[in-house]
Protein backbone atom coordinates (compact mmCIF):
# COMPACT_ATOMS: atom_id res chain seq x y z
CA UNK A 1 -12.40 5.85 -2.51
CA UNK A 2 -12.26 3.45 -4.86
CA UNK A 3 -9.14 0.47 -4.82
CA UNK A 4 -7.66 -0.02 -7.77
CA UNK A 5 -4.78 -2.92 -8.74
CA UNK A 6 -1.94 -1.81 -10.82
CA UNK A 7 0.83 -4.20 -11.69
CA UNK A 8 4.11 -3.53 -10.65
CA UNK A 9 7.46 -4.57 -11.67
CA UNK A 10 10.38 -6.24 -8.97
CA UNK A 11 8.26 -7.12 -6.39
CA UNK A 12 6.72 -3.61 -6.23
CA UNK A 13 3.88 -3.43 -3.65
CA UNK A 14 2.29 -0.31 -2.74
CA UNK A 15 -0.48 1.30 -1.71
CA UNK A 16 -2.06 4.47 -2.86
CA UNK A 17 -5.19 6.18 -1.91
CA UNK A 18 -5.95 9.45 -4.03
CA UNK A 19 -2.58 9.87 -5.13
CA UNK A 20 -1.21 9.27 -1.71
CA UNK A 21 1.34 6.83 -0.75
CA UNK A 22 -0.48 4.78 1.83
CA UNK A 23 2.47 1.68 2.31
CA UNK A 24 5.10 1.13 0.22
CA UNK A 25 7.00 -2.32 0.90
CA UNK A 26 9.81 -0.64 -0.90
CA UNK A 27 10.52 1.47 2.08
CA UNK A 28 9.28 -0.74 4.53
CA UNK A 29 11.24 -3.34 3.58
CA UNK A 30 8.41 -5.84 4.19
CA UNK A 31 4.85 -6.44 3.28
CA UNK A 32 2.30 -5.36 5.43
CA UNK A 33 0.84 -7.09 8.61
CA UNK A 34 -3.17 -8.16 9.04
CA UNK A 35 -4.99 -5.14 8.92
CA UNK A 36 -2.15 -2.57 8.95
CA UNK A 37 -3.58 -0.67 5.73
CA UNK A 38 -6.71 -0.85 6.68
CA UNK A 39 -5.24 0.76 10.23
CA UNK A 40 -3.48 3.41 8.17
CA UNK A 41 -6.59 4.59 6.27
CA UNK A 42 -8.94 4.93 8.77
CA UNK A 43 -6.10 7.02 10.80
């Protein structure tokens, strides 16, 4: 799993691993506390 950055448009911010939506602060509604992705990838 490599990350890679992609610029986004309006404030975009998500997160994808392998194609899959990982966090998107689109439907969160908010950016992502400390360490929440990293909680969300390892599962």
């Amino acid at each position: 799993m490599k990350p890679v950055l992609h610029k986004g448009d309006d404030g975009i911010f998500d997160v994808e691993v392998d194609g899959s939506l990982v966090f998107s602060k689109h439907e969160a509604g908010r950016f992502p506390e400390d360490d929440e992705v990293l909680a969300l990838l390892r599962g």
